[in-house]
N, C-alpha and C. Protein backbone atom coordinates (compact mmCIF):
# COMPACT_ATOMS: atom_id res chain seq x y z
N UNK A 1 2.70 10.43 -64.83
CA UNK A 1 1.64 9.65 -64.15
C UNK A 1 2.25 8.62 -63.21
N UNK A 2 3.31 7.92 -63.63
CA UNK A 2 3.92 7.08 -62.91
C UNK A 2 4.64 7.95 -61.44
N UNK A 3 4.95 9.04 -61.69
CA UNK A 3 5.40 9.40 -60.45
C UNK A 3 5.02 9.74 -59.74
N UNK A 4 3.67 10.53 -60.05
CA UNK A 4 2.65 10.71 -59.25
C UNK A 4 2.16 9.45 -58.03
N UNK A 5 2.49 8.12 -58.55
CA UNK A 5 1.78 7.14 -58.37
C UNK A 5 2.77 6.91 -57.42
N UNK A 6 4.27 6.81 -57.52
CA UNK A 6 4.89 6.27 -56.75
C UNK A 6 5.27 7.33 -55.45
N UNK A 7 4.86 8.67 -56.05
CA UNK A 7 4.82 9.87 -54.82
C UNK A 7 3.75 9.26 -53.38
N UNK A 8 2.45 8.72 -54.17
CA UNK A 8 1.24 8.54 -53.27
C UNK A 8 1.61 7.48 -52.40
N UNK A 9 2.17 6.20 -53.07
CA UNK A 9 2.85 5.00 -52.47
C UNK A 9 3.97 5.41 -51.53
N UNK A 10 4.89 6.16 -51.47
CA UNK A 10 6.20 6.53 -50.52
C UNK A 10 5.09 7.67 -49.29
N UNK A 11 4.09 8.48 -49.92
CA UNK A 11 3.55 9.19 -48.58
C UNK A 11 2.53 8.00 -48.26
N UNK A 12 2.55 7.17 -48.76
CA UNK A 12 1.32 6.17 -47.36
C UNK A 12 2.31 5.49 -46.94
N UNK A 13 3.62 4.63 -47.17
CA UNK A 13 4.02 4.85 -46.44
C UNK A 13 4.65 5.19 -45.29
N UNK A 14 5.01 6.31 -45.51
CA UNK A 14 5.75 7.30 -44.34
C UNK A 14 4.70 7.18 -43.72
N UNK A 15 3.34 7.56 -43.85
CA UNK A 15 1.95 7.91 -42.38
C UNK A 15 1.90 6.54 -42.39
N UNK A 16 2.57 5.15 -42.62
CA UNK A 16 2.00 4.07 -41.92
C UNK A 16 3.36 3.81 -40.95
N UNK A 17 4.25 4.38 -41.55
CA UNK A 17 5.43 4.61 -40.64
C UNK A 17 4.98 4.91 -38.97
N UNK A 18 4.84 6.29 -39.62
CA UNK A 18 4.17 7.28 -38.53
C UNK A 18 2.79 7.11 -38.04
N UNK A 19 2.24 5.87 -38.03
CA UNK A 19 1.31 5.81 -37.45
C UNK A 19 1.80 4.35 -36.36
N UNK A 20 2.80 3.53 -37.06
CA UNK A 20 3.35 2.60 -36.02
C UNK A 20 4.08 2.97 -34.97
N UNK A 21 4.57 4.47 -35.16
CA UNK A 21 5.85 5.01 -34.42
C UNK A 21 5.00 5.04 -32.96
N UNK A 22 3.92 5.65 -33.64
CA UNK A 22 3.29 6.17 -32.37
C UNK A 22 2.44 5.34 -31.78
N UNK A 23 2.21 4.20 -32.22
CA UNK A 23 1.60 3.24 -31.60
C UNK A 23 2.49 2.54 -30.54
N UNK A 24 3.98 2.36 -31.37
CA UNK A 24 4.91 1.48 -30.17
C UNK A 24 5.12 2.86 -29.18
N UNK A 25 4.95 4.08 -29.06
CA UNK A 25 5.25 4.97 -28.03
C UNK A 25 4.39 5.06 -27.46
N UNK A 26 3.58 5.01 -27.71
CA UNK A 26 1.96 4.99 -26.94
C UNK A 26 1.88 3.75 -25.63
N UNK A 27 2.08 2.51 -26.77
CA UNK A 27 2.33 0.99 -26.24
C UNK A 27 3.63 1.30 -24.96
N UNK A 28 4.63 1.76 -25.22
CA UNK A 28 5.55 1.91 -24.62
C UNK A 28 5.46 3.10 -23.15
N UNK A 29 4.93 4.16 -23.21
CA UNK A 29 4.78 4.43 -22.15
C UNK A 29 3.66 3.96 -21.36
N UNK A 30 2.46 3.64 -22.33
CA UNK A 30 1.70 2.77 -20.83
C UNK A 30 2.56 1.20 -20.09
N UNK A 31 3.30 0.65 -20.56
CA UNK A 31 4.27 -0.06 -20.12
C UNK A 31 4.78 0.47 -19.07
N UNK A 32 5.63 2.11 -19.43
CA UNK A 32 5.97 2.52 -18.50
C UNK A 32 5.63 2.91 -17.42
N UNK A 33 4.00 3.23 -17.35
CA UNK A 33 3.01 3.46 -16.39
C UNK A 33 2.93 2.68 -15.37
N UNK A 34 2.41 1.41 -16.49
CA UNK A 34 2.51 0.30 -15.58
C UNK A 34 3.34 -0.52 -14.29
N UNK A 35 5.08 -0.49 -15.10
CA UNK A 35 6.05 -0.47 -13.92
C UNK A 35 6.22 0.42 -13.25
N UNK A 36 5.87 1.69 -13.19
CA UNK A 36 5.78 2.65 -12.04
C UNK A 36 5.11 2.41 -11.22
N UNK A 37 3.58 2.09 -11.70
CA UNK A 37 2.74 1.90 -10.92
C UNK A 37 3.05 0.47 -9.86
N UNK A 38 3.39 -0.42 -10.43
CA UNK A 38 3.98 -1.61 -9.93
C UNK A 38 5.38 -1.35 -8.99
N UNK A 39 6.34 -1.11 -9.08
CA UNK A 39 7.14 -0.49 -8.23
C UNK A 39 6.54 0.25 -7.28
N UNK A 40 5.78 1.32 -7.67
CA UNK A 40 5.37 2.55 -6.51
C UNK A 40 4.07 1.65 -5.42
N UNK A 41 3.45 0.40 -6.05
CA UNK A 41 3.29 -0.07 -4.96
C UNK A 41 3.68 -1.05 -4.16
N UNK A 42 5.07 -1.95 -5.16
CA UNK A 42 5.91 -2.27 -4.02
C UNK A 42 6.56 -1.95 -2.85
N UNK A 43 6.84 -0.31 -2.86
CA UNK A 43 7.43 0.52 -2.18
C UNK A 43 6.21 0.84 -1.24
N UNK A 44 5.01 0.72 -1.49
CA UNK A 44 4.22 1.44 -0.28
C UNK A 44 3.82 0.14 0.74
N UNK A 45 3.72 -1.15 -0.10
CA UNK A 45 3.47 -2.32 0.76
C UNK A 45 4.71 -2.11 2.15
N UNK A 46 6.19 -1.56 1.83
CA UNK A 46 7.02 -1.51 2.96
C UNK A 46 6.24 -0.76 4.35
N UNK A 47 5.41 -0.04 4.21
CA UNK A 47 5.11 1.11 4.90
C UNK A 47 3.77 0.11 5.97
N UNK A 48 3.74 -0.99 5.63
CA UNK A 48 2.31 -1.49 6.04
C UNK A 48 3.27 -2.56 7.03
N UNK A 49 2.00 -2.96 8.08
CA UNK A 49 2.74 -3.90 9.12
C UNK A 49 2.39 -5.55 8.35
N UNK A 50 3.37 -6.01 8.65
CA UNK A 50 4.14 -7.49 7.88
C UNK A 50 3.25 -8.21 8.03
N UNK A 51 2.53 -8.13 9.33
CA UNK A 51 1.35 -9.30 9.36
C UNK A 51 0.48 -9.17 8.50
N UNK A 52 -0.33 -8.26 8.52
CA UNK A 52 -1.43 -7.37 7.57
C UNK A 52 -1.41 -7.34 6.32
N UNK A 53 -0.01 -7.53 5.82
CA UNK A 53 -0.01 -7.10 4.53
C UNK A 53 0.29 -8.86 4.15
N UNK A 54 0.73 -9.61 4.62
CA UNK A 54 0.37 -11.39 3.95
C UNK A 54 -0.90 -11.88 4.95
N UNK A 55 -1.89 -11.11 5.61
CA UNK A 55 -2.71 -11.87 5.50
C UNK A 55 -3.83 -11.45 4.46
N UNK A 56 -3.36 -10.06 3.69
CA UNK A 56 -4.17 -9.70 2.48
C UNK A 56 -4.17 -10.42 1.81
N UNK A 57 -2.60 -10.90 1.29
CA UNK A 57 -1.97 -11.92 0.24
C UNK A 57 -2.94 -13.06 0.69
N UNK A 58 -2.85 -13.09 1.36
CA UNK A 58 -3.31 -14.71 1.38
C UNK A 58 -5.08 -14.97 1.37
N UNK A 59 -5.58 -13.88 2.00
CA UNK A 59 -6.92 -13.93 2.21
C UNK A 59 -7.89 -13.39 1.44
N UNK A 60 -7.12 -12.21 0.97
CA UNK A 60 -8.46 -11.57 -0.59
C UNK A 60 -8.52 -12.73 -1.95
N UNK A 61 -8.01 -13.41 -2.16
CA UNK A 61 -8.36 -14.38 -3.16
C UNK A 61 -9.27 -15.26 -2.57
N UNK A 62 -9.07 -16.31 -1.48
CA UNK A 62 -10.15 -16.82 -0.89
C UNK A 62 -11.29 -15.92 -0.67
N UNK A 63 -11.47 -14.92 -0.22
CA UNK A 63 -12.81 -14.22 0.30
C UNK A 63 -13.59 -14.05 -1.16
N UNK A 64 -12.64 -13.10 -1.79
CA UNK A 64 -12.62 -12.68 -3.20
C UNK A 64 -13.18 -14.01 -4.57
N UNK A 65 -12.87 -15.10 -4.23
CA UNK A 65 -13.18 -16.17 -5.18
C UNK A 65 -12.34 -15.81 -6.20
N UNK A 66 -11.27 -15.34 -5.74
CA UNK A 66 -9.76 -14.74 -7.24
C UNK A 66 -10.45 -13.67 -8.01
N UNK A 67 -11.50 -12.76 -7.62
CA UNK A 67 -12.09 -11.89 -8.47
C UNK A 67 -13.71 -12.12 -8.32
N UNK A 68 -14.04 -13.31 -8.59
CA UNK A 68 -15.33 -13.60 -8.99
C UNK A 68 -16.15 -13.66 -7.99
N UNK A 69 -16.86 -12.37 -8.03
CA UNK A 69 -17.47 -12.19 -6.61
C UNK A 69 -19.31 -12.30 -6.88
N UNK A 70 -19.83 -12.50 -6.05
CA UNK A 70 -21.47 -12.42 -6.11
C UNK A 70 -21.32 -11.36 -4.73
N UNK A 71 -22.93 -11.20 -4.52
CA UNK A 71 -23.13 -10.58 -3.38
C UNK A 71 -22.81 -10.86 -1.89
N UNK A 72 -22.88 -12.41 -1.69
CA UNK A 72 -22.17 -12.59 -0.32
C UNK A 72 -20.09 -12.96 -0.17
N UNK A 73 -19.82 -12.96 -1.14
CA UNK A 73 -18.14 -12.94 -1.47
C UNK A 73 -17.92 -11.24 -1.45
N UNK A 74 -18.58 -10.51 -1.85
CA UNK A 74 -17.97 -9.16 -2.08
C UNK A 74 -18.24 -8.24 -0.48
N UNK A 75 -19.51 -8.68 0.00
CA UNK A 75 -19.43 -8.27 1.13
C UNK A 75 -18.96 -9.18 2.07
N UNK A 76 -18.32 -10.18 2.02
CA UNK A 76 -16.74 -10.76 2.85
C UNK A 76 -15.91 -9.92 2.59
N UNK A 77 -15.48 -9.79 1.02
CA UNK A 77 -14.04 -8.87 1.08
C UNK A 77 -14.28 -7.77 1.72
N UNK A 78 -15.01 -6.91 1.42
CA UNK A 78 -15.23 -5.53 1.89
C UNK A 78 -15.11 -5.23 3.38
N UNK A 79 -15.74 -6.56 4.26
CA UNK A 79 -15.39 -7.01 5.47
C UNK A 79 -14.06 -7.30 5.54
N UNK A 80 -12.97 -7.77 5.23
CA UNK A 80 -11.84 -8.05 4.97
C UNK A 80 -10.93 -7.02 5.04
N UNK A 81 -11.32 -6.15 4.02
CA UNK A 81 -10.52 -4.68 3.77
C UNK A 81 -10.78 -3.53 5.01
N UNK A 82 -11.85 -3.87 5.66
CA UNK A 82 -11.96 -2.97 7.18
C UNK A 82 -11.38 -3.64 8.09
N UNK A 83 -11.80 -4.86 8.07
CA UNK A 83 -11.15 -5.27 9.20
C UNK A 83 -9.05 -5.08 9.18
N UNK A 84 -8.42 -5.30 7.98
CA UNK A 84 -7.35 -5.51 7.95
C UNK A 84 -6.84 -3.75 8.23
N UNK A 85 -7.74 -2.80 6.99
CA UNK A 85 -7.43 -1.14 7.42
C UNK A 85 -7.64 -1.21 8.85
N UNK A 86 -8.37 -1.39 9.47
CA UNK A 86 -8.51 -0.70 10.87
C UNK A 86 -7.40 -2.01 11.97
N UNK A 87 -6.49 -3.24 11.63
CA UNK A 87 -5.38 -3.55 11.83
C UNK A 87 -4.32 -1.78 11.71
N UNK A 88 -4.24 -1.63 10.52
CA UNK A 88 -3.34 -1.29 10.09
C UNK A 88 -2.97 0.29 11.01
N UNK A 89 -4.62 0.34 11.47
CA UNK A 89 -4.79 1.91 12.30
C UNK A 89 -4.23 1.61 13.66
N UNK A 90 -4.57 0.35 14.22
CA UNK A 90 -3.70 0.30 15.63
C UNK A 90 -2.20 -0.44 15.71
N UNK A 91 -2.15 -0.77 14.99
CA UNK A 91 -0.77 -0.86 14.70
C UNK A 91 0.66 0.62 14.93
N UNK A 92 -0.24 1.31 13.97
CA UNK A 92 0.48 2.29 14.37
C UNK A 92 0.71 2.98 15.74
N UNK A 93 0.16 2.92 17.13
CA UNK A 93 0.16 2.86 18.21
C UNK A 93 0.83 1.90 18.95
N UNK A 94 1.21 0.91 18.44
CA UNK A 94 2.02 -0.23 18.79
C UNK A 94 3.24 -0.10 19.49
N UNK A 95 3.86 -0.05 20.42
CA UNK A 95 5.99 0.05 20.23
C UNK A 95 6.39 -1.03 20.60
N UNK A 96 7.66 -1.06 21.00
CA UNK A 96 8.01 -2.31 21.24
C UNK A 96 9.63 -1.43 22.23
N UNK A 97 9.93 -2.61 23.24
CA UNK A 97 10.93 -1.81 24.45
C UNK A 97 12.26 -2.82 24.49
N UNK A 98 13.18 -2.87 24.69
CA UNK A 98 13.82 -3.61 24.86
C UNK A 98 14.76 -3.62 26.23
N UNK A 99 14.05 -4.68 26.73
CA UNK A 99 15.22 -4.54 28.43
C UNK A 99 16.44 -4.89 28.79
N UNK A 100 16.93 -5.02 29.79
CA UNK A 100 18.46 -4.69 29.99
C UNK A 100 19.11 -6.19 29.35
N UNK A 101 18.03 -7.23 29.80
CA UNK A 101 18.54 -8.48 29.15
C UNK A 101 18.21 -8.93 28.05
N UNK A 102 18.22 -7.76 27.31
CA UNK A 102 17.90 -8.27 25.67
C UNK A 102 16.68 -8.49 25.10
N UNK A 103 16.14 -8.78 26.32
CA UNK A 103 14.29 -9.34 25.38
C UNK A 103 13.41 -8.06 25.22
N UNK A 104 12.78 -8.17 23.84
CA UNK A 104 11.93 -7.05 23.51
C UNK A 104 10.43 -7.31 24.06
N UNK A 105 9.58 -6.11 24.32
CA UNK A 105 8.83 -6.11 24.77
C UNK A 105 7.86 -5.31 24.06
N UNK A 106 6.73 -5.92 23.53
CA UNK A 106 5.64 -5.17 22.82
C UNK A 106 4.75 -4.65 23.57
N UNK A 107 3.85 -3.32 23.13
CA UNK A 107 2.89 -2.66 23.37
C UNK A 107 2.48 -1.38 23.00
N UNK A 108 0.98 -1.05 23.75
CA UNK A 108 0.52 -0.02 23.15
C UNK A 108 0.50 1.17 23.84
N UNK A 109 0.70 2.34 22.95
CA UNK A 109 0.95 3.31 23.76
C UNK A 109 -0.35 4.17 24.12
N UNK A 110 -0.43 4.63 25.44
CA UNK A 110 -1.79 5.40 26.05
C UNK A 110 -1.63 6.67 26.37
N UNK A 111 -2.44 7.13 26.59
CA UNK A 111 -1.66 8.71 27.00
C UNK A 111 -0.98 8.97 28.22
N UNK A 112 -0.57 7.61 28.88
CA UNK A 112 0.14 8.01 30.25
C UNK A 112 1.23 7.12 29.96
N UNK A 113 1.36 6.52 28.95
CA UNK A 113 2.60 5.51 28.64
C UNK A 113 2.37 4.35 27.82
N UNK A 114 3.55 3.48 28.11
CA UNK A 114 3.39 2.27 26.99
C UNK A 114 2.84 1.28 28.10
N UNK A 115 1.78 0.60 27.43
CA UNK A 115 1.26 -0.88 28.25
C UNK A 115 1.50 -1.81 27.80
N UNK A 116 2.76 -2.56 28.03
CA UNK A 116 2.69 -3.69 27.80
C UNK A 116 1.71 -5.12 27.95
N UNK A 117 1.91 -5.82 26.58
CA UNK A 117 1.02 -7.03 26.74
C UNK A 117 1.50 -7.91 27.66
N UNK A 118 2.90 -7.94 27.67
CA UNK A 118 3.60 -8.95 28.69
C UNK A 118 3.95 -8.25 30.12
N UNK A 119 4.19 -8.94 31.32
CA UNK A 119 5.00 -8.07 32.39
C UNK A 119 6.33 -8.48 32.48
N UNK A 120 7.37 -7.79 32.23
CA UNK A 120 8.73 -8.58 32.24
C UNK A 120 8.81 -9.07 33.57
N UNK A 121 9.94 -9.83 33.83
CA UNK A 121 10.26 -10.26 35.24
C UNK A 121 11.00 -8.96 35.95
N UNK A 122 11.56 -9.42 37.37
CA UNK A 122 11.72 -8.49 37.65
C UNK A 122 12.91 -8.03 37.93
N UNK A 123 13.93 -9.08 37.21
CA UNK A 123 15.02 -8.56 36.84
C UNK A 123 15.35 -7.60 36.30
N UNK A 124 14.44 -7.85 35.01
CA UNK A 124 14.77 -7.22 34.04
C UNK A 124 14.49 -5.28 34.22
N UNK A 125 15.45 -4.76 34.10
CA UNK A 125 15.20 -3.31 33.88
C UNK A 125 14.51 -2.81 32.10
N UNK A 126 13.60 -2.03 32.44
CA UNK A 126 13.08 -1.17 31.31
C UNK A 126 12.96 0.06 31.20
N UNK A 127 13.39 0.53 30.11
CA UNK A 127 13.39 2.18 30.12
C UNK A 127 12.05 3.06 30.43
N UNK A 128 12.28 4.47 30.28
CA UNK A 128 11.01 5.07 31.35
C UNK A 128 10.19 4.89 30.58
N UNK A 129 9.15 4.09 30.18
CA UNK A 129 7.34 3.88 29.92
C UNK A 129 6.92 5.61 29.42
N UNK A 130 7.25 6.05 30.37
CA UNK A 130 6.39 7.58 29.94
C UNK A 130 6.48 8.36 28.83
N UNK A 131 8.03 8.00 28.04
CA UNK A 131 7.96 8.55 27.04
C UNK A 131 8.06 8.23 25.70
N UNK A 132 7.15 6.99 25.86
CA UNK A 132 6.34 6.06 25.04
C UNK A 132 4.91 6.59 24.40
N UNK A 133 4.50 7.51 25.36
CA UNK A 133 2.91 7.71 25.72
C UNK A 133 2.28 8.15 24.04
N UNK A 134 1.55 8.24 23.83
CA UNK A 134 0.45 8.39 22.85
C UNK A 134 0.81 10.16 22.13
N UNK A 135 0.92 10.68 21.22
CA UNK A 135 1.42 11.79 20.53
C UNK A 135 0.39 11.99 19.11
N UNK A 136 0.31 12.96 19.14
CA UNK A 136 -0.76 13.93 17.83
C UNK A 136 -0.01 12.92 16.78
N UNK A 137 0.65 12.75 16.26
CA UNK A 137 1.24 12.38 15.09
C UNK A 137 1.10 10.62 14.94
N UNK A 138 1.03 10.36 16.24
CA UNK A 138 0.45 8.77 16.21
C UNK A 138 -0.91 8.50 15.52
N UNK A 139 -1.81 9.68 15.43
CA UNK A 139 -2.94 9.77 14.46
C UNK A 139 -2.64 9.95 13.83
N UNK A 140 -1.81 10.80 12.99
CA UNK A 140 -1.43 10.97 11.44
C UNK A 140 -0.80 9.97 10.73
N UNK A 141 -0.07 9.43 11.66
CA UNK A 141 0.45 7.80 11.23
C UNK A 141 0.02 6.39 10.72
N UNK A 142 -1.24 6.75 12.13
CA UNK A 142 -2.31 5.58 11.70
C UNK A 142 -2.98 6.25 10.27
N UNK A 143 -3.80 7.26 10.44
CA UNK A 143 -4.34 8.04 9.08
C UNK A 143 -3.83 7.42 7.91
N UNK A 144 -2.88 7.25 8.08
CA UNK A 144 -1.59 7.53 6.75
C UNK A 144 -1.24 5.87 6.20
N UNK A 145 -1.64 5.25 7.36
CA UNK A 145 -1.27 3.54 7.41
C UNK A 145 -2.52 3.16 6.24
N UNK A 146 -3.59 3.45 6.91
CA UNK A 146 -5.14 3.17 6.11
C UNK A 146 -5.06 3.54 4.89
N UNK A 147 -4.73 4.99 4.52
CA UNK A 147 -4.62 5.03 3.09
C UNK A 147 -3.58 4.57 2.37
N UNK A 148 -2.75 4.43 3.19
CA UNK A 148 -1.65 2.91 2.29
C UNK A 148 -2.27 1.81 1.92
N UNK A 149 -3.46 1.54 2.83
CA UNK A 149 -3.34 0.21 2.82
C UNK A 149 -4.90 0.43 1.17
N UNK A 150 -5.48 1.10 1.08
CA UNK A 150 -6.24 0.96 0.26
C UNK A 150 -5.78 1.26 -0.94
N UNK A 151 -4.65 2.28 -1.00
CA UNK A 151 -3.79 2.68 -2.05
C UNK A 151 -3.24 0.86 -2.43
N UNK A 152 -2.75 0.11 -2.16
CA UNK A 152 -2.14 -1.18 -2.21
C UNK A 152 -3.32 -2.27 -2.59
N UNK A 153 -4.57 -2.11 -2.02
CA UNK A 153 -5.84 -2.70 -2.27
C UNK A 153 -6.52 -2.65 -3.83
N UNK A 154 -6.27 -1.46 -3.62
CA UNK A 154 -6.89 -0.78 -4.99
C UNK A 154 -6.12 -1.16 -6.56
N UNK A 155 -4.90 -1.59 -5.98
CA UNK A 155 -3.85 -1.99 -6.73
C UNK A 155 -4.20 -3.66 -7.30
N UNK A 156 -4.84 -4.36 -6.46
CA UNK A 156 -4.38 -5.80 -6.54
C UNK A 156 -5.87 -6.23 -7.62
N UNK A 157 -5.69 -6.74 -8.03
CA UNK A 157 -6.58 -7.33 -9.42
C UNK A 157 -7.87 -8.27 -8.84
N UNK A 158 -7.80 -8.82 -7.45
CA UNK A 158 -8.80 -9.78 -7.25
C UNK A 158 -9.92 -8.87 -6.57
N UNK A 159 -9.44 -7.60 -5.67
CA UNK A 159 -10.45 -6.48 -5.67
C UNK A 159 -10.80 -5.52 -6.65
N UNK A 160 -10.22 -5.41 -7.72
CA UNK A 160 -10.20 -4.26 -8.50
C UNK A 160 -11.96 -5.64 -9.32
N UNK A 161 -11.34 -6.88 -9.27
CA UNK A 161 -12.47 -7.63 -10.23
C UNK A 161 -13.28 -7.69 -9.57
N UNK A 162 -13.36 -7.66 -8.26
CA UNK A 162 -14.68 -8.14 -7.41
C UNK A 162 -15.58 -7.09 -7.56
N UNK A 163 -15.08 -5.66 -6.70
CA UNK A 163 -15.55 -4.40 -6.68
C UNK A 163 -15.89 -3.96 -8.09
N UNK A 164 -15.68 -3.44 -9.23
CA UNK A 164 -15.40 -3.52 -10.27
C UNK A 164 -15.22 -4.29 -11.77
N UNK A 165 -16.05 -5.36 -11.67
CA UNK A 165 -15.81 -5.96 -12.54
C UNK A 165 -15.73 -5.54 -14.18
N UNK A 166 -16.26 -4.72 -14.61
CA UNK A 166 -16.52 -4.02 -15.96
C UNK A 166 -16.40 -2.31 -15.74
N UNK A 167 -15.48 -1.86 -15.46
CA UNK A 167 -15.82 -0.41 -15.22
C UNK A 167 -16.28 0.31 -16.55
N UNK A 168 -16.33 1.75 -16.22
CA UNK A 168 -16.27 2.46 -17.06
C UNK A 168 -14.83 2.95 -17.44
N UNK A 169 -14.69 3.89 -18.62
CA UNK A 169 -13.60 4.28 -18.56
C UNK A 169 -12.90 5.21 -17.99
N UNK A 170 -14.06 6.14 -17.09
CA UNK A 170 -13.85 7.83 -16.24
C UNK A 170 -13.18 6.36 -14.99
N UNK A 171 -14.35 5.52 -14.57
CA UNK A 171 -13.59 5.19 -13.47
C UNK A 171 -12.16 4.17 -13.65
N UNK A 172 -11.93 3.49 -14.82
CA UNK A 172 -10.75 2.85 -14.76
C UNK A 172 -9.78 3.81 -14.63
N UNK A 173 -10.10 5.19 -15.30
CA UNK A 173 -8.93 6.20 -15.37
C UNK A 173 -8.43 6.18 -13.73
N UNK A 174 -9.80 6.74 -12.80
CA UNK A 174 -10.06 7.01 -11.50
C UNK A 174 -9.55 5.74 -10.90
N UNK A 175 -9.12 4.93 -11.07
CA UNK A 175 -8.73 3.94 -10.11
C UNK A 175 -7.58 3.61 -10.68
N UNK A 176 -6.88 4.12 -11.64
CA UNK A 176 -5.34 3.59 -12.09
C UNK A 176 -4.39 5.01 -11.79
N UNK A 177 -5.26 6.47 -11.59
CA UNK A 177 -5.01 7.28 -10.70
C UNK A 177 -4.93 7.37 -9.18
N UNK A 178 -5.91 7.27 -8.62
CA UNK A 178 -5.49 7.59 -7.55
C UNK A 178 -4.81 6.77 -6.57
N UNK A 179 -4.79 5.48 -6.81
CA UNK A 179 -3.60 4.70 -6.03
C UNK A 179 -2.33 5.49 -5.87
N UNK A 180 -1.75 5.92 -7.14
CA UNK A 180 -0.78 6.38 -7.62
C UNK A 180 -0.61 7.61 -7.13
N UNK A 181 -1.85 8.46 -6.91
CA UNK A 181 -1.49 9.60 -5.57
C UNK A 181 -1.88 10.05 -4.34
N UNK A 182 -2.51 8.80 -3.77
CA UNK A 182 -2.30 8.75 -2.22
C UNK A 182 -0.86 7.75 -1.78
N UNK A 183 -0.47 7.42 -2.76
CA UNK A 183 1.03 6.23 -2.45
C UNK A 183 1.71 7.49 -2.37
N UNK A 184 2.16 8.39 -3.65
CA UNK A 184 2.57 9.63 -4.09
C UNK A 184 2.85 11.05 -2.39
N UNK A 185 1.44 10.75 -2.12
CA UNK A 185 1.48 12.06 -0.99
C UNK A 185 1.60 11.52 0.16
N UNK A 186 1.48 9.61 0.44
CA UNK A 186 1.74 9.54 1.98
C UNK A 186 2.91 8.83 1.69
N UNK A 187 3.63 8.68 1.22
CA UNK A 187 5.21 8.75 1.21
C UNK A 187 5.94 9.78 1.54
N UNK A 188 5.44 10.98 0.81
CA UNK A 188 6.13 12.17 1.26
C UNK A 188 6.08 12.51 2.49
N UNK A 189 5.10 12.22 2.72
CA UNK A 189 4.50 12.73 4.30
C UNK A 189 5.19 11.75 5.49
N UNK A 190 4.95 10.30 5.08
CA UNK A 190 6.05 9.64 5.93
C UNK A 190 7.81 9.88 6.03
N UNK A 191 8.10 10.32 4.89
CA UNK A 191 9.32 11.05 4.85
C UNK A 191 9.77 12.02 5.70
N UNK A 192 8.51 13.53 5.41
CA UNK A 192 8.73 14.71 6.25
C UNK A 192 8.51 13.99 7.97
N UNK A 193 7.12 13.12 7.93
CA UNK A 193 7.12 13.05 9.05
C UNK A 193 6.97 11.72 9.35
N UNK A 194 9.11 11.22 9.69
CA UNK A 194 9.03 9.77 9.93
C UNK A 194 8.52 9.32 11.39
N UNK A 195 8.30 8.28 11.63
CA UNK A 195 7.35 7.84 12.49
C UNK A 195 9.00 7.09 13.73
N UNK A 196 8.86 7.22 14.98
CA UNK A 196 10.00 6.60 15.97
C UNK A 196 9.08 5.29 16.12
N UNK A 197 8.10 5.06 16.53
CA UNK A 197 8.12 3.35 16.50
C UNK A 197 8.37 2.42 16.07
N UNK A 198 8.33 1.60 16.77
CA UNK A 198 8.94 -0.14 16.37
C UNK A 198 7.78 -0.76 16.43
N UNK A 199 6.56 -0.45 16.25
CA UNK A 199 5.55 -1.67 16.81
C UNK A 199 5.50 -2.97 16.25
N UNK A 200 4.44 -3.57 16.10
CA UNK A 200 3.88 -5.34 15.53
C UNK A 200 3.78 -5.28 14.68
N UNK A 201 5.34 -6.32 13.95
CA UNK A 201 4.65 -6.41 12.48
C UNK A 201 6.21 -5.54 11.64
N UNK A 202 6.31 -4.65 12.58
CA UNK A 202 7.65 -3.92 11.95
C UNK A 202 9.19 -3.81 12.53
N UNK A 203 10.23 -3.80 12.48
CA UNK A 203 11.31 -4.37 12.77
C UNK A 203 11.68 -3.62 13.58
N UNK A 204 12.54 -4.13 14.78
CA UNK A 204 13.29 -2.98 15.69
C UNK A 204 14.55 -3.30 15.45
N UNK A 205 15.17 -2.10 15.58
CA UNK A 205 16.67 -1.75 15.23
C UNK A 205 17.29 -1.41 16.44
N UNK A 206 18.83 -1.84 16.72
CA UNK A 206 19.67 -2.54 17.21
C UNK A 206 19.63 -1.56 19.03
N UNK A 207 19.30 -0.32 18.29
CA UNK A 207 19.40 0.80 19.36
C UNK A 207 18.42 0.56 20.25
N UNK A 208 17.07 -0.03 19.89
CA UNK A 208 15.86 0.32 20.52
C UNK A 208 16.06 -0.28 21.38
C-alpha cells in the first residue's frame, strides 16, 4: 500500500515536472517571437526615409494620446499614418546629384529627368539629368516603401491601442502576423530589387 502511494506521488510529480517544462518552452519561444519580431522591425525601419520615420516617433503618441484614443484622436492618427505613408510614396522618386564642386543636389525624378528643387550656379557642372528620369520600378519602390511603413505602424503599441484597443484573439493573431510578413516579403524584394537612389531622408554615398 505504501508503494503504491509513493508510485502516485513520484508520477505527479514527473507530470508537474512536465507540465513546467513546457510552460518555460512555451514562455520561451514566445520570447523568442517577440525579439524577432522586434529586430525584424528594427531592420525594416532602415528601409524608410529618416525624416518620416522620427516624425512617426515623435508624432503618433501626441495624435494618439499614447494609445488612448476617442473618436477625434483616432481619426488624427489615421490622418497621420496617410499622410506620413503617402511621404514615404514620394520619397521614393526623390534623387539627389552631386556637382563638380561637391555640393549635392536634391530632386524629383519625371519622366524626362531629374528636377531639381534648387538651380545650381553656373559654375557648377552636373551630370546628364536624363538618366535620372522616372522608371517602372520607381513604383515598386514606392509600393514597397508604404507597406514598410504600415508593417512598422502596425508594430508600435500607441496604434496597435488606439486602432485596437481590446482585440480579439483571430485578430491579435492577425496583427502579430502579418507585420512579420510584409517586413518578411518586402525585404526580399528590396534585396532582389535594390533601389539606385539617394533621395530625402536617405544617405548618399561617396560615388554619387
Amino acid at each position: 500500500m505504501s508503494m503504491s502511494v509513493r508510485q502516485r506521488g513520484n508520477s505527479k510529480e514527473a507530470d508537474d515536472e512536465k507540465t513546467e517544462a513546457r510552460s518555460s518552452s512555451s514562455s520561451s519561444s514566445s520570447s523568442t517571437l517577440s525579439g524577432r519580431a522586434l529586430a525584424s522591425t528594427a531592420n525594416l525601419a532602415n528601409l524608410l526615409p529618416t525624416g518620416t520615420l522620427l516624425a512617426f516617433q515623435i508624432l503618433t503618441p501626441v495624435f494618439s494620446n499614447n494609445g488612448s484614443c476617442d473618436s477625434v484622436t483616432r481619426c488624427l492618427t489615421l490622418g497621420l499614418l496617410i499622410l506620413l505613408s503617402f511621404s514615404c510614396f514620394l520619397a521614393s522618386f526623390t534623387d539627389s546629384v552631386k556637382a563638380s564642386d561637391g555640393q549635392v543636389y536634391h530632386g524629383v525624378a519625371t519622366v524626362k529627368g531629374l528636377w531639381l528643387f534648387e538651380e545650381p550656379p553656373t559654375s557648377s557642372v552636373l551630370p546628364d539629368l536624363r538618366k535620372y528620369r522616372m522608371r517602372v520600378m520607381d513604383w515598386v519602390h514606392a509600393l514597397l516603401s508604404v507597406l514598410v511603413f504600415y508593417a512598422v505602424a502596425l508594430r508600435d503599441n500607441n496604434v496597435l491601442n488606439c486602432f485596437y484597443p481590446k482585440p480579439e484573439h483571430e485578430t491579435k493573431e492577425v496583427l502579430d502576423i502579418l507585420p512579420l510578413g510584409i517586413g518578411l516579403i518586402c525585404s526580399l524584394l528590396f534585396l532582389v530589387f535594390p533601389t539606385t537612389r539617394h533621395g530625402i531622408g536617405f544617405p548618399v554615398t561617396p560615388g554619387k
